[in-house]
N, C-alpha and C. Protein backbone atom coordinates (compact mmCIF):
# COMPACT_ATOMS: atom_id res chain seq x y z
N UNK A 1 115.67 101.49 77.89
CA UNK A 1 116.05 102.25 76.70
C UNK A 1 116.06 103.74 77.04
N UNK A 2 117.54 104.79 76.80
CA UNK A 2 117.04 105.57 77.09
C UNK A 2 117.58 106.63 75.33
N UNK A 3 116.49 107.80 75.72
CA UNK A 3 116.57 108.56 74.96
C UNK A 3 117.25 110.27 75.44
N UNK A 4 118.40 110.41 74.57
CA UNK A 4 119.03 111.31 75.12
C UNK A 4 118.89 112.43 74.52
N UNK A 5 118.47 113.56 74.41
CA UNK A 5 118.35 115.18 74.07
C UNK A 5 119.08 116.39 74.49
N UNK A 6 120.23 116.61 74.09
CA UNK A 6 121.18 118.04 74.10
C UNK A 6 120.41 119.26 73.96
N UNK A 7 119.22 118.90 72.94
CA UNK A 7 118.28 120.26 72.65
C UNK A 7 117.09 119.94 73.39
N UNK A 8 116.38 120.98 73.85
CA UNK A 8 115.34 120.87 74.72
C UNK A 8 114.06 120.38 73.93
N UNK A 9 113.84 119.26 74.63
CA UNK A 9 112.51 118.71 73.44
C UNK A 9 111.10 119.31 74.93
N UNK A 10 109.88 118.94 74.03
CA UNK A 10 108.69 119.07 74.79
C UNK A 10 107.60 117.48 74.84
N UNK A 11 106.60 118.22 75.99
CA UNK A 11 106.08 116.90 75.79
C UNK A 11 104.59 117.55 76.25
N UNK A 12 103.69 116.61 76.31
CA UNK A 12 102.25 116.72 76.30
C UNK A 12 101.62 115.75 76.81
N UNK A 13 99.80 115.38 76.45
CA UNK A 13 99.25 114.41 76.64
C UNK A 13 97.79 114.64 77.04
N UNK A 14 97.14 114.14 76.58
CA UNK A 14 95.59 114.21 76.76
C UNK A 14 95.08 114.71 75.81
N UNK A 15 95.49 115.23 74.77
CA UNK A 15 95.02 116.01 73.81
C UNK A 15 93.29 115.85 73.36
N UNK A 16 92.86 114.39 73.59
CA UNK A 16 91.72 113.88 73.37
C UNK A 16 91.21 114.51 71.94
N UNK A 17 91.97 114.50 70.79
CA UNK A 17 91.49 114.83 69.46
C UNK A 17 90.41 114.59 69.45
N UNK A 18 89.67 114.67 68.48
CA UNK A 18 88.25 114.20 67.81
C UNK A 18 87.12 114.17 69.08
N UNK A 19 87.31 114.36 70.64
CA UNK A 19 86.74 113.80 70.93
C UNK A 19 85.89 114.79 72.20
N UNK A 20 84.39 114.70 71.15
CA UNK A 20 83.23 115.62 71.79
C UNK A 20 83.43 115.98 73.25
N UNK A 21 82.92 114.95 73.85
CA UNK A 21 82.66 114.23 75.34
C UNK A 21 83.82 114.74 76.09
N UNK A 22 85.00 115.00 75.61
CA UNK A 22 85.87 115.58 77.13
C UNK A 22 85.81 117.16 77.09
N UNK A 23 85.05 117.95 76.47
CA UNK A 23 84.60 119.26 77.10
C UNK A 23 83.79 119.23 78.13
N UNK A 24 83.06 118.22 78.01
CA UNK A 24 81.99 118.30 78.92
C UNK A 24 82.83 117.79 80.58
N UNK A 25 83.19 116.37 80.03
CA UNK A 25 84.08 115.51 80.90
C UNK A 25 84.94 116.60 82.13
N UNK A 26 85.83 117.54 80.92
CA UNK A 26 86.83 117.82 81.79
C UNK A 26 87.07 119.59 82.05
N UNK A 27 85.67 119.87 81.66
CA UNK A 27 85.06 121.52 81.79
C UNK A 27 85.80 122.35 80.44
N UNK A 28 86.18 121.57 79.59
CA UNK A 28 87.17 122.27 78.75
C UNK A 28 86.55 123.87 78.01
N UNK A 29 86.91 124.80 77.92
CA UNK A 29 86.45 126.19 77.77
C UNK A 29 86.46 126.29 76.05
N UNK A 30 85.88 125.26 75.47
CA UNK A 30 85.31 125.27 74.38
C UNK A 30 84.04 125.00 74.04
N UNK A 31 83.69 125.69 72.55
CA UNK A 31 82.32 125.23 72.43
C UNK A 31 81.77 124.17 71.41
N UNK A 32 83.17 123.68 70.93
CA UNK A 32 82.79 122.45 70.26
C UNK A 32 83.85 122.10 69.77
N UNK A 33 83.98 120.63 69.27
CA UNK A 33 85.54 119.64 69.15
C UNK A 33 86.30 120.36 67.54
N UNK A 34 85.69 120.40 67.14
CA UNK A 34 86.09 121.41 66.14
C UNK A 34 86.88 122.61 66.89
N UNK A 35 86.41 123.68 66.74
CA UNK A 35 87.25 124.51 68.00
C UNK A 35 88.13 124.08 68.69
N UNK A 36 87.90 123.37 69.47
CA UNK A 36 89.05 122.63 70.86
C UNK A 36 90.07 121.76 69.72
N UNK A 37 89.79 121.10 68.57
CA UNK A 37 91.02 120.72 67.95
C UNK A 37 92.11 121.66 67.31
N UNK A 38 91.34 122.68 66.39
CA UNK A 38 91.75 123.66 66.16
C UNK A 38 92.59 124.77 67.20
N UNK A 39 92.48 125.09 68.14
CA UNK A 39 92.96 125.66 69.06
C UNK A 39 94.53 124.46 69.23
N UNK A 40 94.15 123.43 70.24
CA UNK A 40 95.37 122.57 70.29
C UNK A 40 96.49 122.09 68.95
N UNK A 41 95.84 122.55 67.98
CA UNK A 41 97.21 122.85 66.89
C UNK A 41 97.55 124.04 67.08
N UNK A 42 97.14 124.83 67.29
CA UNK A 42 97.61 126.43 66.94
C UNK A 42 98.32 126.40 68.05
N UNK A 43 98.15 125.91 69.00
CA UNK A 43 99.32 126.26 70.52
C UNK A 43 100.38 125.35 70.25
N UNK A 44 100.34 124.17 70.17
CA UNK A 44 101.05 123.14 69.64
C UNK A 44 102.01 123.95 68.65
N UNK A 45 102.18 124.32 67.88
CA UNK A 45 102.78 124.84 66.45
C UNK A 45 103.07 126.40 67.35
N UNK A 46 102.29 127.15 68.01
CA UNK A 46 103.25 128.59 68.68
C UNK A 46 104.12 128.29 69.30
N UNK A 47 104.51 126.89 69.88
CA UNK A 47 105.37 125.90 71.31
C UNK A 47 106.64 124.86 70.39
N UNK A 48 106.01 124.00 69.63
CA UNK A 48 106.95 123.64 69.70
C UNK A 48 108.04 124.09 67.49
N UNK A 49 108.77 124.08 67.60
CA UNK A 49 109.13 124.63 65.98
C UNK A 49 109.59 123.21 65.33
N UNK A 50 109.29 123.35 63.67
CA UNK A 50 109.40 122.41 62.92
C UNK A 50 110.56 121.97 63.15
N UNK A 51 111.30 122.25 63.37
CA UNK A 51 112.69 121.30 64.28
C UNK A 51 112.63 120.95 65.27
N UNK A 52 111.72 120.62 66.08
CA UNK A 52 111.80 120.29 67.00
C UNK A 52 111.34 118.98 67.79
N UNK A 53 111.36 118.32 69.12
CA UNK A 53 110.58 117.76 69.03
C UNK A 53 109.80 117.28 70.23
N UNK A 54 108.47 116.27 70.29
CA UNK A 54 107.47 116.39 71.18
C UNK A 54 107.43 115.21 71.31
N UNK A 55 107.04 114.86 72.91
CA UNK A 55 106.31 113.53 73.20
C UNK A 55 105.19 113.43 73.69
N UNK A 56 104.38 112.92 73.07
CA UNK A 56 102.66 112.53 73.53
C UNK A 56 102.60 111.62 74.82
N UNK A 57 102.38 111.60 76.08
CA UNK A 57 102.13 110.77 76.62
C UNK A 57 100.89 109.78 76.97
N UNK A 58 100.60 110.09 75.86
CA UNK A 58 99.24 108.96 76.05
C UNK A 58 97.71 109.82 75.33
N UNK A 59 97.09 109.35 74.83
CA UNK A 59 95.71 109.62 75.03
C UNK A 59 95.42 110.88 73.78
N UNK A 60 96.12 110.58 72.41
CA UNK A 60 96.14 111.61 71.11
C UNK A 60 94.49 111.88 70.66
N UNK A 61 93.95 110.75 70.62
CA UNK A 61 92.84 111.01 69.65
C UNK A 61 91.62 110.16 70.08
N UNK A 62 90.38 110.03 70.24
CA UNK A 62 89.59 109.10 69.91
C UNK A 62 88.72 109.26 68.59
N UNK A 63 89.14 107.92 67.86
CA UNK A 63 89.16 107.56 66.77
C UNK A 63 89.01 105.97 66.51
N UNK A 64 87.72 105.65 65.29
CA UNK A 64 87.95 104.46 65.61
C UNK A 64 88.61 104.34 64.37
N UNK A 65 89.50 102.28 64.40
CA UNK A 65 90.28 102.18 63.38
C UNK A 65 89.58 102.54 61.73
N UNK A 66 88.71 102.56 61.76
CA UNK A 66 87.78 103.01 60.18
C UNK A 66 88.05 104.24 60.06
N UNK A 67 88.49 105.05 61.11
CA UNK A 67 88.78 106.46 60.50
C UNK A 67 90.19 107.07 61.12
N UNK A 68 90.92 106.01 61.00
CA UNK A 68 92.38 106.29 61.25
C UNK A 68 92.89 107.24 60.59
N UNK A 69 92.72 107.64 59.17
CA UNK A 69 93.09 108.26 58.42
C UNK A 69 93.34 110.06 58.61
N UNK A 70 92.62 109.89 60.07
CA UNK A 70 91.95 111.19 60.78
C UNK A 70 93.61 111.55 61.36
N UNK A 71 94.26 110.56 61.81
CA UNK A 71 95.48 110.31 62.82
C UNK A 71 96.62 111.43 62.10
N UNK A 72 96.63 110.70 60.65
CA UNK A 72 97.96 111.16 59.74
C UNK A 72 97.49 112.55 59.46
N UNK A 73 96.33 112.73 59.09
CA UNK A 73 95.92 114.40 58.72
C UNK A 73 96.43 114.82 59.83
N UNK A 74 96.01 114.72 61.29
CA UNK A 74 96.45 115.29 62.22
C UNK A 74 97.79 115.87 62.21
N UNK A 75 98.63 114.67 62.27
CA UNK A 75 100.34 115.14 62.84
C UNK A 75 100.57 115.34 61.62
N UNK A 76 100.43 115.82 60.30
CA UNK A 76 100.89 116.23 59.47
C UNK A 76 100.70 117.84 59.64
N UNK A 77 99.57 118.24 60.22
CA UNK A 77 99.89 119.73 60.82
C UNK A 77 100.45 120.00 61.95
N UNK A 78 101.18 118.81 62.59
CA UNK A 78 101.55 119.38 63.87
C UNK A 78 103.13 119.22 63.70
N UNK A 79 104.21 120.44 63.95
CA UNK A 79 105.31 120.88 63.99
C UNK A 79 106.40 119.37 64.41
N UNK A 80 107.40 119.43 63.79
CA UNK A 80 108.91 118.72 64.81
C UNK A 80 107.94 116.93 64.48
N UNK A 81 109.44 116.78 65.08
CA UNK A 81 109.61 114.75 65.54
C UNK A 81 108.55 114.72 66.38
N UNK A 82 107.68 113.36 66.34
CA UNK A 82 106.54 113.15 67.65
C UNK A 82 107.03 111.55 67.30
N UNK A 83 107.17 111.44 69.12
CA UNK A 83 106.81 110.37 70.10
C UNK A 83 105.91 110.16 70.60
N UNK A 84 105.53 109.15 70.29
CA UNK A 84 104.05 108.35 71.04
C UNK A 84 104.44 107.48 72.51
N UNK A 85 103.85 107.62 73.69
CA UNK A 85 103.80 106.53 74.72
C UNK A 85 102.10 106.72 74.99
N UNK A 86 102.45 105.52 74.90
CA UNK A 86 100.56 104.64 74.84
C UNK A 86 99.69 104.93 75.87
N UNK A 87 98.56 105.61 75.33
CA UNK A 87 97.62 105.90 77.01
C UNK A 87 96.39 104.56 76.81
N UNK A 88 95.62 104.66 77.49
CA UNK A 88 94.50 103.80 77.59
C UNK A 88 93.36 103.71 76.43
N UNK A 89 93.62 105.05 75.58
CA UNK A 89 92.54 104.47 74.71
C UNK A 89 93.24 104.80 73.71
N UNK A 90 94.59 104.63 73.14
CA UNK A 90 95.43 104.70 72.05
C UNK A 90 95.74 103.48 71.44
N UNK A 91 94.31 102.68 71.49
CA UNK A 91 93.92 101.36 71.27
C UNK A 91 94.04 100.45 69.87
N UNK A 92 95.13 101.21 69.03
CA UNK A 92 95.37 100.32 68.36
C UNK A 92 97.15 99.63 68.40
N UNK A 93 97.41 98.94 66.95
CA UNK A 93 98.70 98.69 67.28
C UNK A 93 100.00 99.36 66.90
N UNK A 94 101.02 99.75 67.70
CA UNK A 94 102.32 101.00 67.46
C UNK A 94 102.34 100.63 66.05
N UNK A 95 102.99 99.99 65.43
CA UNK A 95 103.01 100.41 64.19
C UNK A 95 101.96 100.82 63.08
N UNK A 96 100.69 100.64 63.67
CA UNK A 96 99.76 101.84 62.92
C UNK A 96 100.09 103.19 62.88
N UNK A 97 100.55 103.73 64.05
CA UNK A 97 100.89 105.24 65.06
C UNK A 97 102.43 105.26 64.13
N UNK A 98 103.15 104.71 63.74
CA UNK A 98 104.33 105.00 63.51
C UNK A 98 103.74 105.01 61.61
N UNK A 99 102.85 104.09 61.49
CA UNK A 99 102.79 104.54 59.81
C UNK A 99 101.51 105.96 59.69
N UNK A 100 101.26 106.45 60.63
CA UNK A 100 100.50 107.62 60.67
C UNK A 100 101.53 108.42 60.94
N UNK A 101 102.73 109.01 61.19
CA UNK A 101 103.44 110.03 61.80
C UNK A 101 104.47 109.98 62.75
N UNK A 102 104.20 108.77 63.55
CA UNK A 102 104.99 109.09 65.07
C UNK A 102 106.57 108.16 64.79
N UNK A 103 107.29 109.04 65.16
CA UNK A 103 108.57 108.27 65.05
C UNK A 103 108.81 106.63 65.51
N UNK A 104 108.29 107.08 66.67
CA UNK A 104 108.43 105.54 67.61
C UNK A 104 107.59 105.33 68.53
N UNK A 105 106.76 104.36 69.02
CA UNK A 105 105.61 104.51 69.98
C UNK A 105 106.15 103.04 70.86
N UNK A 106 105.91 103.42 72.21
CA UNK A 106 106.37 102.85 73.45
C UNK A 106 105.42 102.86 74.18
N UNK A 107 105.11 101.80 75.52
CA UNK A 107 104.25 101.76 76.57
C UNK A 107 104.99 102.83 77.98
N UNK A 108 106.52 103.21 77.56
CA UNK A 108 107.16 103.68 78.44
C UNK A 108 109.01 103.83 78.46
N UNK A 109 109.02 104.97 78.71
CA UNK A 109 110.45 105.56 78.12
C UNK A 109 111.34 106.51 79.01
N UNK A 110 112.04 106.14 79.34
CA UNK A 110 113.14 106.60 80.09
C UNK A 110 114.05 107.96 79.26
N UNK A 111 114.27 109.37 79.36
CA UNK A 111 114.42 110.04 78.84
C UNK A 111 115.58 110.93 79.61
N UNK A 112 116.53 110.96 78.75
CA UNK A 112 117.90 112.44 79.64
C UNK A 112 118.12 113.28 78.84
N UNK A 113 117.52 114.51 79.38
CA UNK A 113 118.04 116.06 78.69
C UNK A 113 118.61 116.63 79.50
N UNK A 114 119.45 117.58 79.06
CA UNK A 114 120.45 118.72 79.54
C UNK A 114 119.66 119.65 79.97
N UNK A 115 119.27 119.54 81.38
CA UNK A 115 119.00 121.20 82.03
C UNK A 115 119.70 122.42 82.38
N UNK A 116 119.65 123.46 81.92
CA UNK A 116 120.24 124.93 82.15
C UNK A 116 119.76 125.19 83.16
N UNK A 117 121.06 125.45 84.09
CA UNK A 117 120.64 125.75 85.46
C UNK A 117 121.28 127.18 85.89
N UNK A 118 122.23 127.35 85.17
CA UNK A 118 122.63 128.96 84.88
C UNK A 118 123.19 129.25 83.41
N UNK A 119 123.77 130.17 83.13
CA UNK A 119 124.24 130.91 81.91
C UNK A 119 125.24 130.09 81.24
N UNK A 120 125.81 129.11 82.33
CA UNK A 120 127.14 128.39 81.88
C UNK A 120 126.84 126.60 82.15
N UNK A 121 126.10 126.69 83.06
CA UNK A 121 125.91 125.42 83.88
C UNK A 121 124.61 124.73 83.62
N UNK A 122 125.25 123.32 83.40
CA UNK A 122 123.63 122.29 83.12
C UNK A 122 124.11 121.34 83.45
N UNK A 123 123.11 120.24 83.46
CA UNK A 123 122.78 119.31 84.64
C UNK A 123 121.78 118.31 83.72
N UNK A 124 122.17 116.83 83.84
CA UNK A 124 121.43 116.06 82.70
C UNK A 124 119.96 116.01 83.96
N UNK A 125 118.94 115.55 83.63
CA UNK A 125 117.90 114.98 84.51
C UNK A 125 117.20 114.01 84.05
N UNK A 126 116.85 113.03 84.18
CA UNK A 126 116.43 111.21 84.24
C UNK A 126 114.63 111.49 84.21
N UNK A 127 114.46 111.16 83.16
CA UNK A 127 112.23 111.17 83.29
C UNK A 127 112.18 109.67 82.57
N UNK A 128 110.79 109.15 83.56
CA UNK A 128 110.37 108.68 83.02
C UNK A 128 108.77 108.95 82.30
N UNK A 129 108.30 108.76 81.20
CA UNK A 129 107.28 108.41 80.65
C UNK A 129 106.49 107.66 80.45
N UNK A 130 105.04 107.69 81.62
CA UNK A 130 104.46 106.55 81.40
C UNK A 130 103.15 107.15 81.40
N UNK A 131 101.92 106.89 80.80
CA UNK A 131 100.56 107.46 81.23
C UNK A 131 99.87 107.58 82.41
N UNK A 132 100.12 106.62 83.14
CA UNK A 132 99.25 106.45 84.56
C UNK A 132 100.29 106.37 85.17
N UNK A 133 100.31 107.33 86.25
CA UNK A 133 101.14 108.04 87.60
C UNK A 133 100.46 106.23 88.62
N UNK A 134 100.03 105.55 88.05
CA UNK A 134 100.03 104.33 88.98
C UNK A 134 101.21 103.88 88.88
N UNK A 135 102.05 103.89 87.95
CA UNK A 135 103.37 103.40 87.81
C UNK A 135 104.58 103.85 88.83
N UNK A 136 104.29 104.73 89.79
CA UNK A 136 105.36 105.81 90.56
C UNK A 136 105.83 104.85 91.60
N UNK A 137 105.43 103.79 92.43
CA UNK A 137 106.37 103.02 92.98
C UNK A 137 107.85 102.38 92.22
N UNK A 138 107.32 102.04 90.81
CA UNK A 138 108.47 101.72 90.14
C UNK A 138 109.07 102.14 89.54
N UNK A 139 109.10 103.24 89.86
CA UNK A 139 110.45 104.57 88.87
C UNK A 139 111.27 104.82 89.77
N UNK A 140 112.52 104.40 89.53
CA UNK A 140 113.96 104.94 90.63
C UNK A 140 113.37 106.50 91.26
N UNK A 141 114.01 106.68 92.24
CA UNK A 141 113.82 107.72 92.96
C UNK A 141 114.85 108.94 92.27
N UNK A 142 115.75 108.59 91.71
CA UNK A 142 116.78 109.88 91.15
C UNK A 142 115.56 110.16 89.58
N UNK A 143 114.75 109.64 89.24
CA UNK A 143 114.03 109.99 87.66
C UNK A 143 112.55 110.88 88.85
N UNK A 144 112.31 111.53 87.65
CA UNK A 144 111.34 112.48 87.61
C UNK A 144 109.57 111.54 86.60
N UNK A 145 109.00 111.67 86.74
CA UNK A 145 107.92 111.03 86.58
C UNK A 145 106.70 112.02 85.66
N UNK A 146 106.77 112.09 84.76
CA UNK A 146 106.21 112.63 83.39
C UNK A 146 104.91 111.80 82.95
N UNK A 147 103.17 112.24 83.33
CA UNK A 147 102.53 111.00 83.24
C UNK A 147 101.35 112.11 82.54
N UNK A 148 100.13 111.45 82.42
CA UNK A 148 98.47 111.75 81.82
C UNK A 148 97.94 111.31 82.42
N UNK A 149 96.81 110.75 81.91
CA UNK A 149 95.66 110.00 82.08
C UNK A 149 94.45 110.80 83.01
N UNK A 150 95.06 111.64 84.08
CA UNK A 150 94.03 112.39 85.36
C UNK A 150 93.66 113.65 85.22
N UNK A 151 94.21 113.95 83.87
CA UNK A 151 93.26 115.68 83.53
C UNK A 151 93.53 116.62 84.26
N UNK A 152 92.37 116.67 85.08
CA UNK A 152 92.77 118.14 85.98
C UNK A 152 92.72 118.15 87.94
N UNK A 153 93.35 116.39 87.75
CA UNK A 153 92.75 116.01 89.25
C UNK A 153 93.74 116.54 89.76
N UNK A 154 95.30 116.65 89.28
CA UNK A 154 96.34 117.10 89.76
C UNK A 154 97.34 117.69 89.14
N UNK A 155 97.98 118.51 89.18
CA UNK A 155 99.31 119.26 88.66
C UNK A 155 100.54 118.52 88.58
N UNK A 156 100.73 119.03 90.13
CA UNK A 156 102.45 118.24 90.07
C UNK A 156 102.30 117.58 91.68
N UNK A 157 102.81 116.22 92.16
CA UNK A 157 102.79 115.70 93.54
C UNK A 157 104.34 115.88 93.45
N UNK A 158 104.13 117.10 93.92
CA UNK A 158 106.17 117.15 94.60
C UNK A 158 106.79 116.15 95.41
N UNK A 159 106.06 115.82 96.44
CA UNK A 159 106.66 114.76 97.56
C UNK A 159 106.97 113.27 96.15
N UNK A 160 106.30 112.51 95.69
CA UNK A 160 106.64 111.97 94.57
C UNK A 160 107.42 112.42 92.96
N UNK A 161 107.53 113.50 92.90
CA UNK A 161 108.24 113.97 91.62
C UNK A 161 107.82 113.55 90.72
N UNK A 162 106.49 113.61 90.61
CA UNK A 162 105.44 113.64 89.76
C UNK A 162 104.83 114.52 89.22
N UNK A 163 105.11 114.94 87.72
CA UNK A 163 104.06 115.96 86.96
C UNK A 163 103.10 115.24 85.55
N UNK A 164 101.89 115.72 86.16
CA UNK A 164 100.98 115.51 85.09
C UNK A 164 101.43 116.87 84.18
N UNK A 165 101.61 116.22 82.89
CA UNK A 165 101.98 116.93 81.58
C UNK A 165 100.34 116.62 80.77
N UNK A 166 99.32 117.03 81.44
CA UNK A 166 98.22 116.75 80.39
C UNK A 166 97.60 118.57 80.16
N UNK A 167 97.29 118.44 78.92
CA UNK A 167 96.93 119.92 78.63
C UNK A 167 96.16 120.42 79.49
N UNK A 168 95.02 119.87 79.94
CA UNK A 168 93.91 120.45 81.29
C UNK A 168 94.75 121.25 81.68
N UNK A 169 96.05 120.96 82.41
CA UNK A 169 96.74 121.69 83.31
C UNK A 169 98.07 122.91 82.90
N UNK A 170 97.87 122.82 81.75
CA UNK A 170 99.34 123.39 81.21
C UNK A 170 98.90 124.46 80.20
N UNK A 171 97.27 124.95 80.20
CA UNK A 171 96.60 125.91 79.87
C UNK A 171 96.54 125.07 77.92
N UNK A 172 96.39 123.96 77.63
CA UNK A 172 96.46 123.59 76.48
C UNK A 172 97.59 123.86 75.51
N UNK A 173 98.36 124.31 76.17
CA UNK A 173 100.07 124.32 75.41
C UNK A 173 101.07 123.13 75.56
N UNK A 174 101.61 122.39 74.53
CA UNK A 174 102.55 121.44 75.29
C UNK A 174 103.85 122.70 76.06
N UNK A 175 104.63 121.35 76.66
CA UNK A 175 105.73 122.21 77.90
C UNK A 175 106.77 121.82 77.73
N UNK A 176 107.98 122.24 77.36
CA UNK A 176 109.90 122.14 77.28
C UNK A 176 109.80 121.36 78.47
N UNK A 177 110.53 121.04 78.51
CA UNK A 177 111.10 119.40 80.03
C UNK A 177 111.59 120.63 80.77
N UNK A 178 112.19 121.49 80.57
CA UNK A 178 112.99 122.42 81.00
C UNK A 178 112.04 123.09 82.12
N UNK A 179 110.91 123.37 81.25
CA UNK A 179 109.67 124.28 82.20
C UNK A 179 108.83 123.30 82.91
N UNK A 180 108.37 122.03 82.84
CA UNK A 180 107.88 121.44 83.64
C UNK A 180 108.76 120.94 84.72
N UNK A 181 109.92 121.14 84.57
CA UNK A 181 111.41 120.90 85.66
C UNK A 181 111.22 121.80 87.01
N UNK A 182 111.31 122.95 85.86
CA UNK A 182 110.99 124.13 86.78
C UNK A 182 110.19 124.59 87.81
N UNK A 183 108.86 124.15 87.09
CA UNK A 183 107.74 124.27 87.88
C UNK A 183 107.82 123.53 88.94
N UNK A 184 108.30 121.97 89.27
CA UNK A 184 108.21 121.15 89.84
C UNK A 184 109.43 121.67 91.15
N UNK A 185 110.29 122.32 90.89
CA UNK A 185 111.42 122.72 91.41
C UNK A 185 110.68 123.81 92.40
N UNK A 186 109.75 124.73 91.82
CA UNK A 186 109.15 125.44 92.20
C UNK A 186 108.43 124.97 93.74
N UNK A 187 107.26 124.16 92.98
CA UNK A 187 106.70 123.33 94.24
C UNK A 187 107.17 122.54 95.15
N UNK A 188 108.26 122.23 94.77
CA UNK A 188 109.00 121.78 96.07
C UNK A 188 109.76 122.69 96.94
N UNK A 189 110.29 123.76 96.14
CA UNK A 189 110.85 125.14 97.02
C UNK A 189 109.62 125.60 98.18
N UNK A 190 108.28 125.90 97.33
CA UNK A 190 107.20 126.57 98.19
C UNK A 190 106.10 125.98 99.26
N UNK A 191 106.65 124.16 98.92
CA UNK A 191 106.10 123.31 100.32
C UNK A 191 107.07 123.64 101.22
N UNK A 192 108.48 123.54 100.80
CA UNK A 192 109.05 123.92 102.07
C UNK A 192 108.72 125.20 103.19
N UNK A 193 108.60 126.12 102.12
CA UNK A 193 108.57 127.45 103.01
C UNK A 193 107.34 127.25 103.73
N UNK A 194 106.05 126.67 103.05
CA UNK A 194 104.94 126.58 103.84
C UNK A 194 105.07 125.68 105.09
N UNK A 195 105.64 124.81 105.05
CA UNK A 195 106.07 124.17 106.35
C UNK A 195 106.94 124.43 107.52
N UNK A 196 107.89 125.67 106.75
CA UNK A 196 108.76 126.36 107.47
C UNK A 196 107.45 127.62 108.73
N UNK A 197 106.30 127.70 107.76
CA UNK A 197 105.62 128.69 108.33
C UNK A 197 104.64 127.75 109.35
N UNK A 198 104.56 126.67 109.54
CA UNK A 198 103.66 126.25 109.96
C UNK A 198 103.98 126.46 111.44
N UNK A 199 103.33 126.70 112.60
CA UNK A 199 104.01 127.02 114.35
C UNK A 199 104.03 125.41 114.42
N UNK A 200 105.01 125.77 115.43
CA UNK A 200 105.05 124.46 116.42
C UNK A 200 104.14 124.66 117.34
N UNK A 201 103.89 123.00 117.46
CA UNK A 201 102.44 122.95 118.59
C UNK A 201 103.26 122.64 120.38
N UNK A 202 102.09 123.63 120.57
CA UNK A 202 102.17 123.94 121.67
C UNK A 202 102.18 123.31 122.73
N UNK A 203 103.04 122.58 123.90
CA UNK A 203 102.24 121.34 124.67
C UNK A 203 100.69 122.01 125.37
N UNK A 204 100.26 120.98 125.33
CA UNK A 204 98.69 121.51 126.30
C UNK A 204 98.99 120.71 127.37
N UNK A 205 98.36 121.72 128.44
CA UNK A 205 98.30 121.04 129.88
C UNK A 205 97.12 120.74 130.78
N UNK A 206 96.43 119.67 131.07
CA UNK A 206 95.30 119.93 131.62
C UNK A 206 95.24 120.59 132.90
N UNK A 207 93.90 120.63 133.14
CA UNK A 207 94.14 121.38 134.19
C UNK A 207 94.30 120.32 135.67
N UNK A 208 94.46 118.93 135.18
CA UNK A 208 94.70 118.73 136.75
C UNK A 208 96.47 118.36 136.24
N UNK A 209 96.79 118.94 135.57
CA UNK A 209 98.51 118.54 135.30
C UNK A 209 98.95 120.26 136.22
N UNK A 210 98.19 120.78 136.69
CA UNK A 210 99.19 122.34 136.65
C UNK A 210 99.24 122.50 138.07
N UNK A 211 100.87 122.60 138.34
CA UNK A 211 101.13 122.87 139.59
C UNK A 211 101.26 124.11 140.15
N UNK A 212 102.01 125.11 141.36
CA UNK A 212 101.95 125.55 141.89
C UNK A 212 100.57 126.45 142.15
């Protein structure tokens, strides 16, 4: 199934709403879940505009089903269309998530937007969406790989075309496809050069190899 976007949508993931334990977990520079929720709306809403729209990749809230009700308050302050793809503890069933807010909720989603690559010129690009970057053997090699679940273990694995889109890493702002494109474009420009800088090795010769 794929989903196609002319206008630049955004996406996210890890948000870990409600939930104490990943300041501690994941060093988060807050001093309490209150705060840290509060903050991730206010960036959320400076990023993306009520027209607009966002995909969660996994991992919105911990919440149990007795206080679901927590879910809909949520995305009722948060800006634009939201897409849900299912992380590991988004443990109940999609159509709960879709009668709380979310347009449509998926285990995984194939996505083409129009990248601006100059003033005149764009270029569609192929993502997939899945939570766990364990999935990267089975994503065609022409798609780009849009995942969560690992916080702040990693950024972007260029050699795989893999970006973690989880807030840890994206300073708690969601990111335009456009700018996590970029970035990724980036890191693959600046492995090269670093490899371009690396010397060639030298043969070594022992010393009973050396003649005259």
């Amino acid at each position: 199934m794929y989903f196609e976007y002319p206008n630049m949508p955004f996406v996210t993931s890890d948000t870990h709403y409600f939930h104490k334990n990943i300041i501690k977990y994941c060093d988060r520079p807050f001093r309490s879940e209150a705060e840290m929720r509060h903050t991730l709306i206010e960036r959320y809403n400076s990023v993306v505009p009520k027209d607009g729209t966002c995909f969660f990749i996994g991992d919105l809230a911990m919440v149990g089903t007795s206080q679901f009700e927590k879910i809909t308050a949520l995305l009722n302050k948060l800006n634009g269309t939201k897409h849900l793809i299912l992380g590991n503890h988004d443990e109940c069933k999609p159509m709960r998530y879709v009668n709380c807010g979310f347009t449509s909720v998926h285990t995984s989603l194939v996505v083409r937007v129009e990248m601006k690559l100059g003033d005149l010129e764009e270029e569609v690009r192929k993502f997939v969406l899945c939570h766990d970057p364990a999935v990267w053997d089975c994503v065609p090699r022409d798609h780009i790989l849009l995942c969560g679940h690992v916080h702040n273990l990693f950024k972007i694995l260029p050699d795989k075309e893999t970006i973690n889109v989880g807030v840890d890493v994206w300073g708690f702002y969601p990111q335009s496809f456009q700018n996590v494109w970029l970035t990724l474009e980036d890191w693959k420009r600046d492995s090269r050069e670093r490899f371009k800088m690396i010397p060639l090795r030298e043969e070594v010769i022992r010393p009973d190899q050396e003649t005259g």
